[in-house]
Each structure stands twice: as structure tokens, then as C-alpha cells.
Protein backbone atom coordinates (compact mmCIF):
# COMPACT_ATOMS: atom_id res chain seq x y z
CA UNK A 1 93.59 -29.60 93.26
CA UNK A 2 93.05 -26.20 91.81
CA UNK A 3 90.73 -27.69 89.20
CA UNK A 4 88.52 -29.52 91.46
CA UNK A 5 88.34 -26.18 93.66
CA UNK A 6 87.22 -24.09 90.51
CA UNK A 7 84.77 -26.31 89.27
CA UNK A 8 83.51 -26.64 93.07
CA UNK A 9 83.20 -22.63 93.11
CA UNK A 10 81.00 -23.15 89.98
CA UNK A 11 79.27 -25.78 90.86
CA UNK A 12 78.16 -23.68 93.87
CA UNK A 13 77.53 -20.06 91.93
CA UNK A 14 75.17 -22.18 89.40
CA UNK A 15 73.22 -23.58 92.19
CA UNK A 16 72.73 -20.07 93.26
CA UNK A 17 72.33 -19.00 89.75
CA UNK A 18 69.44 -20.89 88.43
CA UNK A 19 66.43 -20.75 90.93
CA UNK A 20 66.53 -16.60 90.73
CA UNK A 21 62.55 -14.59 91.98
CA UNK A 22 61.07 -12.32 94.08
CA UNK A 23 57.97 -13.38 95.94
CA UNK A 24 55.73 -10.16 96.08
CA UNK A 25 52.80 -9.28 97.67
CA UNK A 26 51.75 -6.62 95.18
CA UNK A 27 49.67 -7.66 92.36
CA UNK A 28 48.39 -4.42 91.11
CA UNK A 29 45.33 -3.73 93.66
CA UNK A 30 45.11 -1.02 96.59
CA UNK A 31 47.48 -3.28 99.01
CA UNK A 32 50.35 -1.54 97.25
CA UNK A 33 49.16 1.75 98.69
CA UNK A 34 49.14 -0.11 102.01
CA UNK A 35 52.28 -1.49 101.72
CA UNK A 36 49.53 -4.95 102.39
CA UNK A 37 48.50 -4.28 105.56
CA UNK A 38 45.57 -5.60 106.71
CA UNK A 39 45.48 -7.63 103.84
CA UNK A 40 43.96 -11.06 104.85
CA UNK A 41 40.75 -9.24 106.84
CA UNK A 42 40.23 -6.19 104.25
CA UNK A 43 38.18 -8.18 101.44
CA UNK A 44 37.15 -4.49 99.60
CA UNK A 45 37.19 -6.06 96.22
CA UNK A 46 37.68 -9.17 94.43
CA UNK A 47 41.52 -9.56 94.75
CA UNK A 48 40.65 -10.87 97.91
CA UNK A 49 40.82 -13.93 96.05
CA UNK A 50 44.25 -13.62 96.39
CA UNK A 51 44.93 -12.06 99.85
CA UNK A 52 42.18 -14.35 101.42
CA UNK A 53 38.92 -15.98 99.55
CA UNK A 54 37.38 -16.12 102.26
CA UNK A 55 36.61 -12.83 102.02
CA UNK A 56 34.27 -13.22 98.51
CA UNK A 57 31.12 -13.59 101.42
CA UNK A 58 31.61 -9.64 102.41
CA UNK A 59 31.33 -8.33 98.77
CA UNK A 60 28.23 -6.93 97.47
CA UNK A 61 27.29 -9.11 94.82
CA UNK A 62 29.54 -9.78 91.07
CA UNK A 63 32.32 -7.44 91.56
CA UNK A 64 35.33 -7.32 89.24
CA UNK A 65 39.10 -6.18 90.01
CA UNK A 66 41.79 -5.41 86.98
CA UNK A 67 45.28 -4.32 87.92
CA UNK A 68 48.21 -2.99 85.65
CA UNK A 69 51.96 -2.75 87.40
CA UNK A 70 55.30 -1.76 86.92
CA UNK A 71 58.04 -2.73 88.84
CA UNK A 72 60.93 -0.76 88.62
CA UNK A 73 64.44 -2.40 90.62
CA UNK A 74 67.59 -0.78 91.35
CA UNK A 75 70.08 -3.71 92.34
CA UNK A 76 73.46 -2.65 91.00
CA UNK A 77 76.35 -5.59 91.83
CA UNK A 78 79.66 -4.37 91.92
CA UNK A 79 82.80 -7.05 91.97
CA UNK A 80 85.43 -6.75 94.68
CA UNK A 81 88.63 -5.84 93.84
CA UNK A 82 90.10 -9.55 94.45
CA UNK A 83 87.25 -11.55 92.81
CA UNK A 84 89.11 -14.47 90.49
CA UNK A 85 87.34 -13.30 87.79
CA UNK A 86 88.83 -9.53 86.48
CA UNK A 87 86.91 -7.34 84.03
CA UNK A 88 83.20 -5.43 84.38
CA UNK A 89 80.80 -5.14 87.03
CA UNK A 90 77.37 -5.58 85.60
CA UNK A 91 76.09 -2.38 87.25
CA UNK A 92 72.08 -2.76 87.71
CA UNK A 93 70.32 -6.08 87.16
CA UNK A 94 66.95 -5.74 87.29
CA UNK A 95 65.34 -2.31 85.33
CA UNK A 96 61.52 -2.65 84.51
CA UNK A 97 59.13 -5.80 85.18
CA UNK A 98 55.19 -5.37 84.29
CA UNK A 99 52.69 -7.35 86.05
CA UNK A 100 49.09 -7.58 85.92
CA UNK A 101 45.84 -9.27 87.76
CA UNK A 102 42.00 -9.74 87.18
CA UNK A 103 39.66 -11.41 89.52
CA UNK A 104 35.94 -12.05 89.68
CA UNK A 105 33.41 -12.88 92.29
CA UNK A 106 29.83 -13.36 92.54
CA UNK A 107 27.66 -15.55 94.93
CA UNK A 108 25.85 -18.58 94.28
CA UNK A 109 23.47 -18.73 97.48
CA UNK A 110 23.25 -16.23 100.65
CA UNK A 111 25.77 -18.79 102.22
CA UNK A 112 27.97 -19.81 99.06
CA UNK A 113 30.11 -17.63 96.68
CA UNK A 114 32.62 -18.54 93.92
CA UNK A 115 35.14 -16.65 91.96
CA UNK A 116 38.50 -17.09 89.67
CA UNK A 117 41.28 -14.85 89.60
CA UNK A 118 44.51 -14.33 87.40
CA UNK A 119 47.72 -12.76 88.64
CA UNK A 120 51.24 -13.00 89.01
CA UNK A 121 53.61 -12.38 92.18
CA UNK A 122 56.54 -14.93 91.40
CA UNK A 123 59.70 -14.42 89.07
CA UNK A 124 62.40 -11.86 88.23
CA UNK A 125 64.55 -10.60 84.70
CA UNK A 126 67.80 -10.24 85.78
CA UNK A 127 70.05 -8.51 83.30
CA UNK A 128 73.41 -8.95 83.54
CA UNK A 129 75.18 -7.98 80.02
CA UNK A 130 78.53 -8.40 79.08
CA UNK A 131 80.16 -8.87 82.20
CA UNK A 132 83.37 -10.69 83.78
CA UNK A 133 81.00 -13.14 84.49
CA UNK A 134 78.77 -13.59 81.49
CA UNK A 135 79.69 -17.18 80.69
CA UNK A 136 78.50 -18.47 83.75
CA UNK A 137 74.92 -15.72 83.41
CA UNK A 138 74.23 -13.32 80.94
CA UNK A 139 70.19 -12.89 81.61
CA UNK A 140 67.84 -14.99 83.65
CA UNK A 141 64.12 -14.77 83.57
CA UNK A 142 61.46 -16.57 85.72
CA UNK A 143 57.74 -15.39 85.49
CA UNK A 144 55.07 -17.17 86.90
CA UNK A 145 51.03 -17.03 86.84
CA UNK A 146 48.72 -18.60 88.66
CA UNK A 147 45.06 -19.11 87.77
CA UNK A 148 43.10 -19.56 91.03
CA UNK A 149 39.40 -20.64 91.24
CA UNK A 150 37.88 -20.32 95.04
CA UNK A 151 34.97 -20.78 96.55
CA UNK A 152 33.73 -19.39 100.04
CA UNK A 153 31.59 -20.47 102.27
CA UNK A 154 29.18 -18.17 105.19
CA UNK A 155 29.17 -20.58 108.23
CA UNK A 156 27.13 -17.47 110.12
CA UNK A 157 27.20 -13.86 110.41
CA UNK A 158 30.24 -13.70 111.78
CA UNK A 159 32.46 -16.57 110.31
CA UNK A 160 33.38 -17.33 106.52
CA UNK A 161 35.73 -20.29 105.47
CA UNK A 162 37.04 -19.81 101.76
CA UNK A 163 39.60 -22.20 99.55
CA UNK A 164 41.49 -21.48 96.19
CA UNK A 165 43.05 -24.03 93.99
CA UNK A 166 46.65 -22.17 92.16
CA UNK A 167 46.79 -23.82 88.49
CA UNK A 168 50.35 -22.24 88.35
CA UNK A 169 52.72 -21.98 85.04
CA UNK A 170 56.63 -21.24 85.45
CA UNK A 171 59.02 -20.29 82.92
CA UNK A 172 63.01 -20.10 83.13
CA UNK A 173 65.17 -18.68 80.65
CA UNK A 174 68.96 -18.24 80.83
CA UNK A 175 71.10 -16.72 78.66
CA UNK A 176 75.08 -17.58 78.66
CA UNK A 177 78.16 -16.11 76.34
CA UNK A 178 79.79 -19.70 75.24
CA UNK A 179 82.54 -19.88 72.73
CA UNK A 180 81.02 -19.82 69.46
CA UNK A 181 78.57 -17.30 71.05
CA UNK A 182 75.30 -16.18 73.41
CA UNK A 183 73.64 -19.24 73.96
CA UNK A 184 69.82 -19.33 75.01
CA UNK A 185 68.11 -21.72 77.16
CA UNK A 186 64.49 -22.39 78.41
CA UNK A 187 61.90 -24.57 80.30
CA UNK A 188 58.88 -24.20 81.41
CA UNK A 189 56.42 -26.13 84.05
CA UNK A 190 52.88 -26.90 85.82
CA UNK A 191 52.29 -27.00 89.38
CA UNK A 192 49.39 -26.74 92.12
CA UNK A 193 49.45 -24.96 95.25
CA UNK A 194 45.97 -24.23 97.60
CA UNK A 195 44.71 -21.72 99.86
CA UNK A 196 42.90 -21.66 102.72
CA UNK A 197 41.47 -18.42 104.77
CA UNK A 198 39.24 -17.73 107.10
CA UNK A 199 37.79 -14.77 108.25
CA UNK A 200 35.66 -13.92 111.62
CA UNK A 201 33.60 -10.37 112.27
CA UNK A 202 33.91 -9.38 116.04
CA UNK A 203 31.49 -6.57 114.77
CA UNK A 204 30.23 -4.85 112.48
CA UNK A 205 33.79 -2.52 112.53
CA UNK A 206 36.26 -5.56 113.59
CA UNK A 207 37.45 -8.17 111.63
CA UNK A 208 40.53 -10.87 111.70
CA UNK A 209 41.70 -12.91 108.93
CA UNK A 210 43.73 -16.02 109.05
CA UNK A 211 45.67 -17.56 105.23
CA UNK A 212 47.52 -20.18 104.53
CA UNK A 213 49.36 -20.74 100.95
CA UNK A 214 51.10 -23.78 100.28
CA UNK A 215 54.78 -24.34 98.52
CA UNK A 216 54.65 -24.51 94.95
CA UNK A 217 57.65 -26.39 93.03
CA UNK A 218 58.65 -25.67 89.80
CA UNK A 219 60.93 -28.26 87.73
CA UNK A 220 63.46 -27.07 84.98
CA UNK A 221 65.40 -28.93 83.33
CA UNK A 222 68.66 -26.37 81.59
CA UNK A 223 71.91 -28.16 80.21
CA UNK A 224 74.94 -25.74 80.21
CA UNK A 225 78.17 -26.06 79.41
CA UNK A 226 80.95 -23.53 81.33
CA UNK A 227 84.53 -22.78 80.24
CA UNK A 228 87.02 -22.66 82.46
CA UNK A 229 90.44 -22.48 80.82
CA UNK A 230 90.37 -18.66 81.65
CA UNK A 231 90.91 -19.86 85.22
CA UNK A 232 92.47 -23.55 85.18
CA UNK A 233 93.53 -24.52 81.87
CA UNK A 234 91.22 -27.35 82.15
CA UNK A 235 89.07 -28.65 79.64
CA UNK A 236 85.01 -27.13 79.72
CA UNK A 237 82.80 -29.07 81.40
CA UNK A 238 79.04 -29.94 80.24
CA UNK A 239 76.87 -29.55 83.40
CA UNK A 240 73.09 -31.05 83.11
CA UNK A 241 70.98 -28.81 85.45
CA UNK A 242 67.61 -29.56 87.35
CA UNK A 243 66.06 -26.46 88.77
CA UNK A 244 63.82 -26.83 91.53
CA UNK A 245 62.12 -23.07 91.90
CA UNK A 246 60.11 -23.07 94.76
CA UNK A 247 57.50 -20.46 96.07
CA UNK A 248 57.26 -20.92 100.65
CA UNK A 249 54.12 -22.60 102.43
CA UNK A 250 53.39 -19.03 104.32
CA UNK A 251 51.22 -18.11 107.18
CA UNK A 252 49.43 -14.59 107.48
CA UNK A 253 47.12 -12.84 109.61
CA UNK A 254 45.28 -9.65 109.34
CA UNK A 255 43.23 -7.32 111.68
CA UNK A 256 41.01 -4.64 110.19
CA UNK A 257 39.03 -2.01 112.47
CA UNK A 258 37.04 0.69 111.03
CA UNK A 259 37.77 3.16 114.35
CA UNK A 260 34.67 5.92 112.64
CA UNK A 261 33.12 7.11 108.74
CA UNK A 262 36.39 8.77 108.18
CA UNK A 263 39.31 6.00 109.37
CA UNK A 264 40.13 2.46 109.26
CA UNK A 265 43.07 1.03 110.85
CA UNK A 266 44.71 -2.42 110.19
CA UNK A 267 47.86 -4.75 110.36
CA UNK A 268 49.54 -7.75 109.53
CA UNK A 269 51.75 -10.45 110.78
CA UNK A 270 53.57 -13.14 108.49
CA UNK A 271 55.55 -16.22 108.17
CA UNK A 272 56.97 -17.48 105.29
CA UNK A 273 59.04 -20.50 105.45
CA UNK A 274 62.17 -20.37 103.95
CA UNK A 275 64.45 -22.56 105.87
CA UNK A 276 62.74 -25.71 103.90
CA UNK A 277 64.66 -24.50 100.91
CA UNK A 278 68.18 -24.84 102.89
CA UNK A 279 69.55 -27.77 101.26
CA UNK A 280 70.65 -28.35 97.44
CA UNK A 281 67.34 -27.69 95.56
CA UNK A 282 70.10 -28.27 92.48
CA UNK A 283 71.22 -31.53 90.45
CA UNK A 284 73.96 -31.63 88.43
CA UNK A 285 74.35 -35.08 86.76
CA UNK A 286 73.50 -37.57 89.84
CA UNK A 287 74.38 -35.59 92.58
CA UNK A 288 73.32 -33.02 94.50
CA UNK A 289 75.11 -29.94 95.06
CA UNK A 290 74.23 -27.99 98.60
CA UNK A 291 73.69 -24.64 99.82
CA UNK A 292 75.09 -25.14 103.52
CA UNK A 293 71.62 -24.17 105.11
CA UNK A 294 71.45 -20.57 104.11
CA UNK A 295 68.03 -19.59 104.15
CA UNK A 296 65.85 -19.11 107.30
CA UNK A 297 62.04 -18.29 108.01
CA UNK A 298 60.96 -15.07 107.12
CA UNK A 299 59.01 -12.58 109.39
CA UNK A 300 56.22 -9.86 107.70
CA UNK A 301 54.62 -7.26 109.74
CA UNK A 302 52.54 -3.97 108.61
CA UNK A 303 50.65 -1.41 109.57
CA UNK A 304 48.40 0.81 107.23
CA UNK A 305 45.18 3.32 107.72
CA UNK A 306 42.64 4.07 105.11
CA UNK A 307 41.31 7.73 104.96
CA UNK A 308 37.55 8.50 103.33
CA UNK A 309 37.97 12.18 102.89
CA UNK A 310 34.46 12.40 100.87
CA UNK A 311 32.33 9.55 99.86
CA UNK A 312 34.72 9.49 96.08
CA UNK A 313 37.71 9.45 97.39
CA UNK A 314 39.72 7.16 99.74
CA UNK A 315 43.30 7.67 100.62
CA UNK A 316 45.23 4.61 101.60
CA UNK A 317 49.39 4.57 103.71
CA UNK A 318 51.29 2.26 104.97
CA UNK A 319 54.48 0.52 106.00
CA UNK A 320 55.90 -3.01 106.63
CA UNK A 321 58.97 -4.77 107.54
CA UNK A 322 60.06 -8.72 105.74
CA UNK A 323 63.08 -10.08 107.44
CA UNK A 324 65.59 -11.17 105.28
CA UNK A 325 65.44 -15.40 104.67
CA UNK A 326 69.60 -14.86 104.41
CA UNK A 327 71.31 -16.19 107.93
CA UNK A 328 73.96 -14.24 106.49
CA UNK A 329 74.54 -10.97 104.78
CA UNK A 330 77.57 -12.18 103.92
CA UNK A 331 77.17 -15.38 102.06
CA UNK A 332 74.47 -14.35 100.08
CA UNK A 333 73.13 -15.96 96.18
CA UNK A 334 74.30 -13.45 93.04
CA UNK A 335 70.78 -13.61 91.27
CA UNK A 336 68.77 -13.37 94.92
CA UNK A 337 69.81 -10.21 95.96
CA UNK A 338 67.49 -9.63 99.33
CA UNK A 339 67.45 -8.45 103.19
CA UNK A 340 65.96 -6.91 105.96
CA UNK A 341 62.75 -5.08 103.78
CA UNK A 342 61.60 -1.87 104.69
CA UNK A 343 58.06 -0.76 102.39
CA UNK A 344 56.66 2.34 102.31
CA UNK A 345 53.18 2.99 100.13
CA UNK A 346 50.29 5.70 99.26
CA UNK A 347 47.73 5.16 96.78
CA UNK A 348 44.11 6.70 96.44
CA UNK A 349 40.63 5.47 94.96
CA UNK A 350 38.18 7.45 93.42
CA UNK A 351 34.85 6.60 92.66
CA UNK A 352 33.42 7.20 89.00
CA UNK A 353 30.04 6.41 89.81
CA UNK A 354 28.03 3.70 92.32
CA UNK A 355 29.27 0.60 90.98
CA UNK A 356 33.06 1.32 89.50
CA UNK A 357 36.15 3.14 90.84
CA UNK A 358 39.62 3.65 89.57
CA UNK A 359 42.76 3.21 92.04
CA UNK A 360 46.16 4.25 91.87
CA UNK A 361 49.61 3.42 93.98
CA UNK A 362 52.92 3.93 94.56
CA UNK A 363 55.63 1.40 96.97
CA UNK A 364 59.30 2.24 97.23
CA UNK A 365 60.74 -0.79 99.47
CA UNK A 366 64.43 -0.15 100.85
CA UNK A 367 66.73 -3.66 101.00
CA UNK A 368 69.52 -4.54 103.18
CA UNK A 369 72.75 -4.73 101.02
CA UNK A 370 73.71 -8.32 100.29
CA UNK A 371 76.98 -9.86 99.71
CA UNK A 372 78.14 -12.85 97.72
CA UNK A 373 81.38 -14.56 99.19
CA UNK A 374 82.19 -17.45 96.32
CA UNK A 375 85.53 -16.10 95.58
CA UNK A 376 85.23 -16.47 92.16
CA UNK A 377 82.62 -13.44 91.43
CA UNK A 378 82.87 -11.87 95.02
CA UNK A 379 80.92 -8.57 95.02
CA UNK A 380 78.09 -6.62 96.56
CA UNK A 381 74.54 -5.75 96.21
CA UNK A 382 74.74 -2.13 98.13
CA UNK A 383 71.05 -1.43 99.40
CA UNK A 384 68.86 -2.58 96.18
CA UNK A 385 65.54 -0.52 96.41
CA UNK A 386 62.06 -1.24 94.47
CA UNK A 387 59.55 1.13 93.04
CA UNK A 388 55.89 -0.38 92.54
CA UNK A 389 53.18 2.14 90.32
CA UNK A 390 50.05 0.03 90.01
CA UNK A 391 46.61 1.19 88.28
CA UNK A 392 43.32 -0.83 88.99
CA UNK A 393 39.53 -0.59 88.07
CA UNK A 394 36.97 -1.70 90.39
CA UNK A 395 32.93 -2.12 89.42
CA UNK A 396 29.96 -4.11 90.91
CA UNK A 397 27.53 -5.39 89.00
């Protein structure tokens, strides 16, 4: 009986193991100074490709948006004192991850415009090192880009529909201490997503914005093999995995109000749905192995104002909230270590001459701390915290 309990405990960890990403809103452009509010009815530069295409049919003429990022994570798991597994703690898991974006729009007619953009705001390195734990995980990484061509359409003055087709690419790695030694593993995958977005001018200093994102799947396909004499004297066992990564269908919508020359105001509300992903999204051999419903929905909400001290420069703030897609705090996955979000971000543009400009921005987002309760590597993530510092260039042509 202890056997088949151990190899159930694993069975579970890896299913928590493998499908390991954050799903970010910040890609490098000014919504990292505005922690992304008012991100779906802002449509200042071409990344609105990304936040809502719809919003190609207020730029003036080709633009072009490149963005450079760094992501910096402090997640440091420590293992209880009466996890089944004794020896190190892996200490922090995450360290640097770079990112980068570049979009371009231009219109074809007064009503019709059409644009392609390049960016990534899926996947995670985890670094776990020599741990107590390392043959189950040593290092995991995930990155995903998406190459997204959209078109927009100008119903009238005050209405613009705009859709986006995601050509996405996924790749896993996994690292594991075996044996006869580290042992690597990798996959990688295609999959489509769309977006649609609308966006309606109230007047000239009011506008909403509406976007919907569908899920995107990723399949990988990892064999492993996991020794457990350390814990039952049983032979190892030779585990074929099927990863199922998935990215939410999500729901957001944007106000923007320029209130005079000198302020704007906007704000956001989200929806990300999370709960789909509450049953096994792992296979090992023919059957399915479950995660007892532990996701939920996911809430977003933010608030940010823009500030044009002179007609160069443009100061940007703001803040936003993401509920955690945990039910519980408690019972939470080792390489998903999320909660309740709080983000905080500045950034500033300055403009170099009439058709370019150079941005910069800083996000620190505070995380709920997150516990995992699979007695075999029972620890804690105690408040993991992120640290954004993006650089764009802007120009019209």
C-alpha cells in the first residue's frame, strides 16, 4: 500500500510539474508603466495589435513599435520540516527572463488597415538545482511566441471592429538528475488562437474597448523515468508524459478619457478563464491523472493616468489587481507559484523628433504566498514578487 501511495504522490507532483508559465500582460511597450490599464481602448502605437487590433484605425498612418524586457522573479520555495523527501530547499526559482516584441501597422483604405506583430507573453525558466527534489525537476522551461497578423476595419467615425490570427510556437524543456546522471528532455509545438476587439469613440476624449483572446493548447510529449527506492524500495518506474500547456480564452475591457492637454485617465476590467483547466490536462500511459478542480476564473482590474508635462515628454502610473486562479492557497502546483496580484508601474516617453519616441518602464508586482500540500515535497512559496524594466522605440512613417 505504501508503494501505490508514493507513486500516487508522484503521479500527482508531475502533473503539476510539467505544464509550468506565467501569462503576462507586459510585452515590452508603455502598458508596463501602466501596470495595463486602459489597455484595450488606448491604441497609442502599434502594440495595439496585441492589446486590441482594433485599434490600428486610430493610428496615424505606418507606425512601428519595438520592445526589449527583462523580467526579473523572486520565488524562493522552502521545504517544510516534515516533507518525505529530506535534504535542500531550492531557494529562488526563477532569476532573469528576457522578452521582446515588434509590431507594424499601416492602412490600406480610409476604412481598412492591416498589420503583423511579434511578441511573447507565455512561458517561465524555473531553476531548481540540486535539490531534495531534483529527480523528479531539476529545470523547466516553456517559452512561447506568437506571430499575429490583424486586420481592422472603420465601420464609422465612431466604431472600429479589428481581428488577429496567433500563429503560436511552444517549447518545453525539463531537466531531471536520474541515476547515471542529469537527463534532458524537450518538445516543442504549433497552435492557433484569434482575437477579436472592438473599439467605440463616445467623443473625441472617450473611448471603450472590448477583446476577446481565445485558449491556445500546446501538446508535449516528455518520457521520464523517476526513482523511488529512496522512499519505497520499489523498483523505478518509466512514466510516458503528455503535456497539455494551455494559455485561457480571456475577456477584457478598457475605458480611456482624456479629462484635458495635460491628463488622461483610464481602466480595465478582466476575465480570464481558468476553471476550464480544472481537470487532468496530464496523461501518463492511458490514463488520466487529475487535479481535483483547483483552478478558478481569474479577475483583472486597473487603473492608470497618463501625464503630458511638455509636448516630449509623457509620464505614465498605474496599478492593478489579478485574483489568484488557486481555490486554495493551500493546495497549490510547485512550478505555478501564483496568488492574489498586486502591480504597481511608472514609465515615461520622450519624443526624439515628430515621427519617433523612445519609452522606458518599470513594474514590481507583489504575489500572495502559495503553498504546495503533496506530502512528499511540502513547502512554501512566501510572497514571490516580479520586477519588469522594458525599453521601446516608437516612429511613424
Amino acid at each position: 500500500m505504501k508503494r501505490i501511495h508514493s507513486l500516487a504522490l508522484l503521479l500527482c507532483l508531475t502533473a503539476s510539474t510539467q505544464a509550468s508559465g506565467l501569462y503576462l500582460y507586459e510585452i515590452a511597450t508603455d502598458d508596463v508603466g501602466l501596470a495595463g490599464a486602459g489597455q484595450a481602448a488606448r491604441a497609442q502605437d502599434a502594440s495595439t495589435l496585441f492589446t486590441n487590433p482594433a485599434g490600428m484605425t486610430l493610428l496615424p498612418g505606418k507606425t512601428m513599435s519595438l520592445g526589449g524586457q527583462m523580467l526579473y522573479g523572486r520565488a524562493k520555495y522552502g521545504l517544510n520540516d516534515d516533507a518525505l523527501l529530506n535534504g535542500n530547499s531550492p531557494g529562488n526559482v526563477i532569476g532573469w527572463f528576457p522578452g521582446a516584441s515588434a509590431f507594424y501597422s499601416q492602412p490600406i483604405t480610409d476604412q481598412l488597415s492591416a498589420g503583423i506583430g511579434l511578441y511573447g507573453n507565455y512561458g517561465l525558466g524555473l531553476h531548481f538545482g540540486d535539490w531534495a527534489g531534483d529527480n523528479l525537476i531539476k529545470d523547466s522551461t516553456l517559452v512561447a511566441m506568437t506571430l499575429m497578423p490583424s486586420v481592422a476595419w472603420k465601420y464609422n467615425d465612431a466604431l472600429s471592429m479589428g481581428f488577429g490570427l496567433g500563429i503560436n510556437y511552444g517549447f518545453l524543456k525539463l531537466k531531471r538528475q536520474t541515476a547515471t546522471g542529469e537527463n534532458e528532455q524537450s518538445d516543442h509545438d504549433w497552435a492557433l488562437n484569434s482575437k477579436f476587439g472592438i473599439i467605440y469613440q463616445f467623443t473625441p476624449e472617450t473611448r471603450a474597448g472590448l477583446t476577446y483572446t481565445s485558449e491556445t493548447k500546446y501538446h508535449f510529449d516528455i518520457n521520464g523515468s523517476v526513482q523511488l527506492d529512496q522512499l519505497t524500495n520499489s523498483p523505478s518506474y518509466t512514466l510516458p508524459i503528455a503535456a497539455t500547456v494551455n494559455t485561457p480564452q480571456q475577456v477584457m475591457f478598457s475605458l480611456y478619457h482624456d479629462l484635458n492637454r495635460q491628463w488622461a485617465l483610464m481602466g480595465d476590467l478582466g476575465w480570464q478563464d481558468w476553471s476550464a483547466y480544472s481537470n487532468s490536462q496530464i496523461v501518463v500511459g492511458e490514463n488520466r491523472v487529475g487535479d481535483n478542480e483547483r483552478l478558478r476564473d481569474t479577475w483583472h482590474v486597473a487603473l492608470g493616468t497618463q501625464f503630458r508635462l511638455t509636448d516630449d515628454w509623457t509620464f505614465n502610473t498605474g496599478v492593478a489587481f489579478d485574483s489568484s486562479f488557486y481555490r486554495n492557497q493551500n493546495d497549490t502546483s510547485l512550478t505555478m507559484p501564483s496568488g492574489n496580484t498586486w502591480r504597481w508601474g511608472v514609465g515615461a516617453r520622450y519624443q526624439l523628433d515628430a515621427e519617433s519616441s523612445i519609452g522606458a518602464a518599470f513594474e514590481y508586482a507583489y504575489i500572495e504566498s502559495s503553498r504546495v500540500a503533496l506530502p512528499l515535497l511540502q513547502g512554501e512559496y512566501q510572497h514571490p514578487s516580479l520586477y519588469f524594466f522594458a525599453l521601446n522605440y516608437n516612429r511613424n512613417f
